[in-house]
Every structure is written in structure tokens, then in C-alpha cells.
Protein backbone atom coordinates (compact mmCIF):
# COMPACT_ATOMS: atom_id res chain seq x y z
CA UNK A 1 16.04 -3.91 -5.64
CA UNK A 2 15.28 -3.11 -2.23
CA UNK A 3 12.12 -3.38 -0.70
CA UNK A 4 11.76 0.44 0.29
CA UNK A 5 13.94 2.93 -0.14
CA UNK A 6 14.39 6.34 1.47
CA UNK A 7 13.78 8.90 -0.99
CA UNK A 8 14.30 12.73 0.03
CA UNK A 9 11.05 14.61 1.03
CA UNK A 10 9.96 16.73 -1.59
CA UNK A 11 8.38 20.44 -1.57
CA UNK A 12 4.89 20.13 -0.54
CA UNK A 13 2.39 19.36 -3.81
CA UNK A 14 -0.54 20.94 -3.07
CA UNK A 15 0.81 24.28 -2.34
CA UNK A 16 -1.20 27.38 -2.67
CA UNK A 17 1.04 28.98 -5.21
CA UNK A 18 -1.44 28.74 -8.17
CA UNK A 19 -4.36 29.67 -5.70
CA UNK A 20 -7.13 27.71 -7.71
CA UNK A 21 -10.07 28.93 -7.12
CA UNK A 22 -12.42 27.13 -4.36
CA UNK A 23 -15.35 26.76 -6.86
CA UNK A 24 -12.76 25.01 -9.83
CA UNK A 25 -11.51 22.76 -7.16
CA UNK A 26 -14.74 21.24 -6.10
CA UNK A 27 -15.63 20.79 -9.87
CA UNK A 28 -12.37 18.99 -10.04
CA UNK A 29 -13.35 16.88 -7.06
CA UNK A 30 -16.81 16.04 -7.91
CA UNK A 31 -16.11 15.63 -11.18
CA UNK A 32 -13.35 12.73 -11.13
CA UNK A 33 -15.40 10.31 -9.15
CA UNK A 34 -17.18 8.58 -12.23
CA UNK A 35 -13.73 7.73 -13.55
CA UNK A 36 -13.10 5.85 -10.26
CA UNK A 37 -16.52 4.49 -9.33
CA UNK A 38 -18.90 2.60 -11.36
CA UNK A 39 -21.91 3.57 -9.07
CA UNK A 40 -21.50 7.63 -9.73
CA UNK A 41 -24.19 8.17 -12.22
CA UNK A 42 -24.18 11.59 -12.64
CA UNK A 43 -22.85 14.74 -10.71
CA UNK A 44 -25.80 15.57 -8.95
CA UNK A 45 -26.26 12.47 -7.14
CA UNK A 46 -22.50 12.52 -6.37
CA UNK A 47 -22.32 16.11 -5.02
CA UNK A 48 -25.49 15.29 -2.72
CA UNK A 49 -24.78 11.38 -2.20
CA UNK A 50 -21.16 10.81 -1.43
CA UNK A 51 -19.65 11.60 2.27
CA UNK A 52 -16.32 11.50 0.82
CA UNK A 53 -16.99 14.48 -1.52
CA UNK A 54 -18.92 16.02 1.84
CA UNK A 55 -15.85 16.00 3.83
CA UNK A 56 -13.81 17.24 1.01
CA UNK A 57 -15.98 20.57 0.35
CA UNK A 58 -15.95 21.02 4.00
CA UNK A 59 -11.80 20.73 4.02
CA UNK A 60 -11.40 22.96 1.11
CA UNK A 61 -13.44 25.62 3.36
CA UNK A 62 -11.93 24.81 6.07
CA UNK A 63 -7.97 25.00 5.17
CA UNK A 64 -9.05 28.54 3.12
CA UNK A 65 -9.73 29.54 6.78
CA UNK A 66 -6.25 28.47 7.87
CA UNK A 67 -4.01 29.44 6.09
CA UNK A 68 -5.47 33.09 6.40
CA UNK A 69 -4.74 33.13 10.21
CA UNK A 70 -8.44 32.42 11.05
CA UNK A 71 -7.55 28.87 13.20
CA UNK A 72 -10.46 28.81 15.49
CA UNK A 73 -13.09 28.92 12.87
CA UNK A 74 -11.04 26.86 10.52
CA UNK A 75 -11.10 24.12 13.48
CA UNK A 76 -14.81 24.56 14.10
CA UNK A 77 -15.76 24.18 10.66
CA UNK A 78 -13.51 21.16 10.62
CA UNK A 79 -15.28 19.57 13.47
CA UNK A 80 -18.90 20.39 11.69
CA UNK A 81 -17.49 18.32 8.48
CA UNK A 82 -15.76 15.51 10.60
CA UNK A 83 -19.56 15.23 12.17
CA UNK A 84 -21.70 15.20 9.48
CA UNK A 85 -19.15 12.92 7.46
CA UNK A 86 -16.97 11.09 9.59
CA UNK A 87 -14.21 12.02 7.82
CA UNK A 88 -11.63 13.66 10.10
CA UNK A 89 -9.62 16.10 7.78
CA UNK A 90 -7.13 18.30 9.69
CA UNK A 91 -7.47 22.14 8.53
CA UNK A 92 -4.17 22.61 7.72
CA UNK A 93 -3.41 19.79 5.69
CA UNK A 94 -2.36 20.17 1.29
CA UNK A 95 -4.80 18.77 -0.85
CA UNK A 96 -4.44 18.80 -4.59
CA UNK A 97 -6.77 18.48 -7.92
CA UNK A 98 -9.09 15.84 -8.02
CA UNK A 99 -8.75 13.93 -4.61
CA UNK A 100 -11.74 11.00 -3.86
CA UNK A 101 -12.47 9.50 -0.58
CA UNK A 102 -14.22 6.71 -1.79
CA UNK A 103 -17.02 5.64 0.57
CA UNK A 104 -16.12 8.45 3.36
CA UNK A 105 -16.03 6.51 6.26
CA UNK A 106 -13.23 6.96 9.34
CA UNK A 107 -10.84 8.65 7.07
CA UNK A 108 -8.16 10.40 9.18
CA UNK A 109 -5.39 13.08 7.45
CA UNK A 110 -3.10 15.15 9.82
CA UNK A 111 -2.11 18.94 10.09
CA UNK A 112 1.26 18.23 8.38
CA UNK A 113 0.24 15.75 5.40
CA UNK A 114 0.43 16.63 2.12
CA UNK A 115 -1.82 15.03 -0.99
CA UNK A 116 -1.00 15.18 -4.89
CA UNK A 117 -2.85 15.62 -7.34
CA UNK A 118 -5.56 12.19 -8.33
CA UNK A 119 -4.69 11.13 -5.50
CA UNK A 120 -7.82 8.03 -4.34
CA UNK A 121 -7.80 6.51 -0.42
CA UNK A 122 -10.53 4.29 0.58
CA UNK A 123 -12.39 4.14 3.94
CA UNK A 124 -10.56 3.84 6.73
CA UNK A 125 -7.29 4.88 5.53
CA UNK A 126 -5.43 6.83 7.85
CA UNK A 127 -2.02 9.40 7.57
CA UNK A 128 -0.78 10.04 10.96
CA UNK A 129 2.05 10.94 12.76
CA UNK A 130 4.87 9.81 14.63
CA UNK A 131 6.18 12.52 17.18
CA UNK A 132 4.88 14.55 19.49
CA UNK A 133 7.03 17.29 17.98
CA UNK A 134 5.68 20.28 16.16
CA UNK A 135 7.18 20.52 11.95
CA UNK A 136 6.50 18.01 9.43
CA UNK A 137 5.17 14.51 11.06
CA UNK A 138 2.53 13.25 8.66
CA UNK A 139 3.34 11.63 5.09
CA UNK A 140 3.47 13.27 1.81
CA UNK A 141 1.65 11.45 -1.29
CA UNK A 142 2.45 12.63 -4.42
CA UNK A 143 0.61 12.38 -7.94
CA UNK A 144 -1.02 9.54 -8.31
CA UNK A 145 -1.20 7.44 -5.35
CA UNK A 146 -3.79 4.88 -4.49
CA UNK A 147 -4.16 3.67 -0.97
CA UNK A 148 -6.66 0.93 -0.25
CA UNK A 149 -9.27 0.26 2.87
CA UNK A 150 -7.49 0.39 6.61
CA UNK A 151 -4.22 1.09 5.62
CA UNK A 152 -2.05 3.38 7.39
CA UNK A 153 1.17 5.55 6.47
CA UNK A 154 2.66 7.03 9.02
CA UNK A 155 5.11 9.93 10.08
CA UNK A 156 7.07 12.56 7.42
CA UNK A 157 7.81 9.82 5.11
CA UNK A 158 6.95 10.46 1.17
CA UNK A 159 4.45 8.12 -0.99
CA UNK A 160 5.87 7.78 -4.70
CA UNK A 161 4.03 8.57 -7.53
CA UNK A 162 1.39 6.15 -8.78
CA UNK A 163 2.37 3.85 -5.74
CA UNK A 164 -0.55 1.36 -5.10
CA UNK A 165 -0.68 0.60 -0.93
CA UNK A 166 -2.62 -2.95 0.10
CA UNK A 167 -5.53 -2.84 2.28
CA UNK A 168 -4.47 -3.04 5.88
CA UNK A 169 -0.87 -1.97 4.82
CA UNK A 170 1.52 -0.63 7.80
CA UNK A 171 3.50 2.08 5.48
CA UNK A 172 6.59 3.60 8.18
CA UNK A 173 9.07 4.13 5.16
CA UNK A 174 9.38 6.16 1.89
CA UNK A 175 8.11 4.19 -1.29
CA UNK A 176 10.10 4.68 -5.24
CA UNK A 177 7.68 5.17 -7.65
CA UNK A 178 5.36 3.22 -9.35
CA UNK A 179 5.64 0.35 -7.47
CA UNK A 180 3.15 -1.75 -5.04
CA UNK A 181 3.75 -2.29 -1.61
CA UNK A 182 1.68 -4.62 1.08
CA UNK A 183 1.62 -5.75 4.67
CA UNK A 184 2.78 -4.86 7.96
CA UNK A 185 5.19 -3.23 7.99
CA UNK A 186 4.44 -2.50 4.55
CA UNK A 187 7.40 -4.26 1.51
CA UNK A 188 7.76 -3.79 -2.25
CA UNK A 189 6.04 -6.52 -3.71
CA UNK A 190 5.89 -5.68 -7.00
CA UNK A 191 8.58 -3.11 -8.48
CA UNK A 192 8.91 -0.60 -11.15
CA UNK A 193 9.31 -2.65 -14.53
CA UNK A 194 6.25 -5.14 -13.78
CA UNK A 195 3.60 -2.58 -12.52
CA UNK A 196 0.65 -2.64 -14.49
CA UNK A 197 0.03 0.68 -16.25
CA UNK A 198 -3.09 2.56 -17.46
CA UNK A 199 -3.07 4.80 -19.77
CA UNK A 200 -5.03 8.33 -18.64
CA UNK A 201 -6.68 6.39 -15.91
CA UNK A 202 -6.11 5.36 -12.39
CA UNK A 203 -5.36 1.23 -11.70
CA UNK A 204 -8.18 0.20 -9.88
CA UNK A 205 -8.15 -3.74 -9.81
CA UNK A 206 -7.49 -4.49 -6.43
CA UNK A 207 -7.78 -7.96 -7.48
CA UNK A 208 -4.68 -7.84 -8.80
CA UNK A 209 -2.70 -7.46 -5.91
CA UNK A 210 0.38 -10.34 -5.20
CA UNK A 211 0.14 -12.37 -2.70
CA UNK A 212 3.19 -12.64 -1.07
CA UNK A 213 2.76 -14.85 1.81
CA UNK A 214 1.01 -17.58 -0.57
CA UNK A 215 3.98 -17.45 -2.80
CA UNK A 216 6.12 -18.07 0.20
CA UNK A 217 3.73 -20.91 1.11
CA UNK A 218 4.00 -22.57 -2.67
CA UNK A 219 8.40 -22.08 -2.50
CA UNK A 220 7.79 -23.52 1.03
CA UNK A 221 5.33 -26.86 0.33
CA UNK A 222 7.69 -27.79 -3.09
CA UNK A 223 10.82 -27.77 -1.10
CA UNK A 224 9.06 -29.97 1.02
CA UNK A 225 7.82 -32.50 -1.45
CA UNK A 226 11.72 -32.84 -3.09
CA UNK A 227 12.87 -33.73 0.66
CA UNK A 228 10.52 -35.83 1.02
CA UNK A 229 11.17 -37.48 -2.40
CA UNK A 230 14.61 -38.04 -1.17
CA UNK A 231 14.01 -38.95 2.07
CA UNK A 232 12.37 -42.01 0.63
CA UNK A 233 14.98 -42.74 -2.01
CA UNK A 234 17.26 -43.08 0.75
CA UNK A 235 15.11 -45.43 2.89
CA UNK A 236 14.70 -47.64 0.00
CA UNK A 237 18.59 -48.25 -0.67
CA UNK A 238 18.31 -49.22 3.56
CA UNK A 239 16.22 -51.45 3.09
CA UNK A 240 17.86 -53.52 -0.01
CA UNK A 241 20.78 -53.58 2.10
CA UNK A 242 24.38 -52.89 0.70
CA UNK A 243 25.61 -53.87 -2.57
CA UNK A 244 27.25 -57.39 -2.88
CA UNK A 245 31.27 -56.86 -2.72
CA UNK A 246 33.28 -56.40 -5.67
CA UNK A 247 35.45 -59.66 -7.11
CA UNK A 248 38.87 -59.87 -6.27
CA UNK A 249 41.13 -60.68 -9.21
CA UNK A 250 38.29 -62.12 -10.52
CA UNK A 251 37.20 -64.63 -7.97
CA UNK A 252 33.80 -63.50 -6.22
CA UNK A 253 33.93 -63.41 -2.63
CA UNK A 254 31.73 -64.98 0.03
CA UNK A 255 29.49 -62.67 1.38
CA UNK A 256 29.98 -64.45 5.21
CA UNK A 257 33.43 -63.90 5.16
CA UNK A 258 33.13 -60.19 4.76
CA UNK A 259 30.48 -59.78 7.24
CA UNK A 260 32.41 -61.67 10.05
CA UNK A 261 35.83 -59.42 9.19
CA UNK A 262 33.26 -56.52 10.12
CA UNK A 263 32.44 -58.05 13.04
């Protein structure tokens, strides 16, 4: 298997189709976060409490704006949420159902993304873009996704479902599904058959992450050791010298005469 494969962009997710109403979304937003955070006690303290959920309220006002034709005030009401939550959320970009920030902090998502449904990105996570041209130039995550603290994905590529992304990943190429991918640029590091799966709920243990470069390091450090176990093997047959010569027709032979025929 490949470490990442190009897979075909996909219609945007969070299109406006159903036209949810603004009211049922935040409920949907405010109401997944105990599922993904220990520390949300109740609803209350996570609608007043949480900058992520902030941001998220002010986007959903925000993009309502846009895609009405109203860009100016869309923008301005942008700004106003990127200031009071420092989470910069461009109007124009698809969000889905139930979509946490968690902590809220230097969050950046650009005109062009798009963002699935239960989708989760931690602080400092950041979908940019890669041309200067106008179209589609920010990444696509579909359903699912889980993107963890300073990682970045970058340009029109598309996140696969349920795709875990390491902290302080370098994503610049589509992901399959269900797989994990780490480092910069970002690899497939564990594929499709050994992910570990949740049933109903979102995989959260970071902990579990592979560690590639330490399992290079262990391949690395025993292929070491076996030289070096035969590196001595071989200086011990120097040092006994060379085997006594063979007899001839059954008489032994002097060990002098051989060595002065060498010589």
C-alpha cells in the first residue's frame, strides 16, 4: 500500500442543500463536545466557556451572510469572531453537523475549505492554500476526520473519512480512508485493516499514535548489533590464525615447509 494516494475531490459536504436551520446547528455543535472532552460538564458552561464553540456560532452567522450576497458584513462579522476568539474562520468556508474546535486557539480555515460532518481539529490546526489563484485551493475533510494540535493540510487536496492527522503533521496530498498519517510531509503510518475503530464514537487516544522514526531507530540499532556480532566472529578466526594443512596421502605435513613455499 502506498503511503498516500490521490483520491478524486469529491462534491463539497457541507453544502447548503438541506438548509438546517442556524438554531439546530448550534445545538448540534454545542451539544457534541461532552462526547469529545472530559472537562464539558454541562451545556451551559460549554456554550459560555469554550472559544472554539465562540468562533463557531460566529462562522455559522457569518457564512449565512455570504452566501446571500451580503460579503462585507459577512467579513466584518468574521473579523468580530476572529477577535474575540482567535479563531480565524473564513466566511465562505462549508461546515457540517457537529464540528469542535477543541481549545479555540489560532485555528485558521480558508474561503475554499470544506468540513464533514464530526469533524474535531485541535488548536492550532490550520487548512490553507496553495495558489494565488481564485477556485478551489483549500482542503476538503470529509466525515469523520480528526486532526491534532499544529498540523497543517494544505491546498485542494481531500482528507478521507475517519483519517486521524499527527500533531505537527505537513498534509500536501489526498489521504484513503480510515487510515493515520504523521510527519512532514505527512505518510501513512498506519493503514486501513489495523486502524483502531470505535464504535458510535470518535478515536481520541492520541497516545496511540506510531512512532515511526523510533521504529526506524529499533530496525536501525539491531542491524547494527548482528554486524557487529560478525565483525567479531571474524576477528577471532584472525587471530587463531589459519587452520593447520590437510595430510597428504596420509602423511601430515610440516607446517615450515608450507609457509616458506608461500614465501
Amino acid at each position: 500500500m502506498s503511503d498516500i494516494v490521490e483520491t478524486p475531490i469529491v462534491k463539497p459536504i457541507a453544502a447548503e442543500s438541506a438548509a438546517p436551520s442556524l438554531l439546530g446547528l448550534i445545538r448540534e455543535d454545542i451539544g457534541c463536545v461532552r462526547s469529545r472532552d472530559p472537562a464539558a460538564r454541562s451545556e451551559i458552561e460549554t456554550l459560555l466557556t469554550y472559544p472554539g464553540i465562540h468562533a463557531l456560532i460566529w462562522h455559522r452567522l457569518a457564512h449565512r451572510l455570504w452566501i446571500r450576497g451580503w460579503r462585507f458584513p459577512a467579513r466584518l462579522l468574521s473579523w468580530l469572531g476572529r477577535f474575540l476568539s482567535n479563531v480565524d474562520i473564513h466566511p465562505g468556508a462549508q461546515i457540517g453537523h457537529r464540528f469542535f474546535i477543541d481549545h479555540g486557539a489560532c485555528v485558521v480555515i480558508g474561503e475554499t475549505a470544506e468540513v464533514g460532518d464530526d469533524v474535531t481539529l485541535y488548536h492550532g490546526v490550520t487548512l490553507g492554500g496553495t495558489s494565488w489563484s481564485p477556485g478551489k485551493r483549500h482542503p476538503t475533510l470529509e466525515n469523520g476526520v480528526v486532526v491534532g494540535a499544529g498540523a497543517k493540510i494544505l491546498g485542494p487536496i481531500t482528507i478521507g473519512p475517519r483519517t486521524r492527522v499527527g500533531a505537527n503533521s505537513v498534509v500536501i496530498q489526498s489521504t484513503p480512508p480510515d487510515v493515520t498519517v504523521v510527519g512532514i510531509p505527512a505518510k501513512v503510518v498506519r493503514p486501513e485493516f489495523t486502524h483502531r475503530r470505535t464504535v458510535g464514537r470518535i478515536d481520541l487516544d492520541h497516545h496511540l499514535m506510531p512512532d515511526p522514526v523510533g521504529e526506524a531507530l529499533s530496525v536501525m540499532l539491531d542491524r547494527i548489533e548482528f554486524l557487529e556480532a560478525q565483525l567479531a566472529h571474524v576477528r577471532q578466526k584472525v587471530r587463531q590464525g589459519p587452520p593447520p594443512p590437510a595430510p597428504i596421502n596420509g602423511c601430515e605435513v610440516d607446517p615450515t615447509l608450507t609457509q616458506g613455499a608461500k614465501q
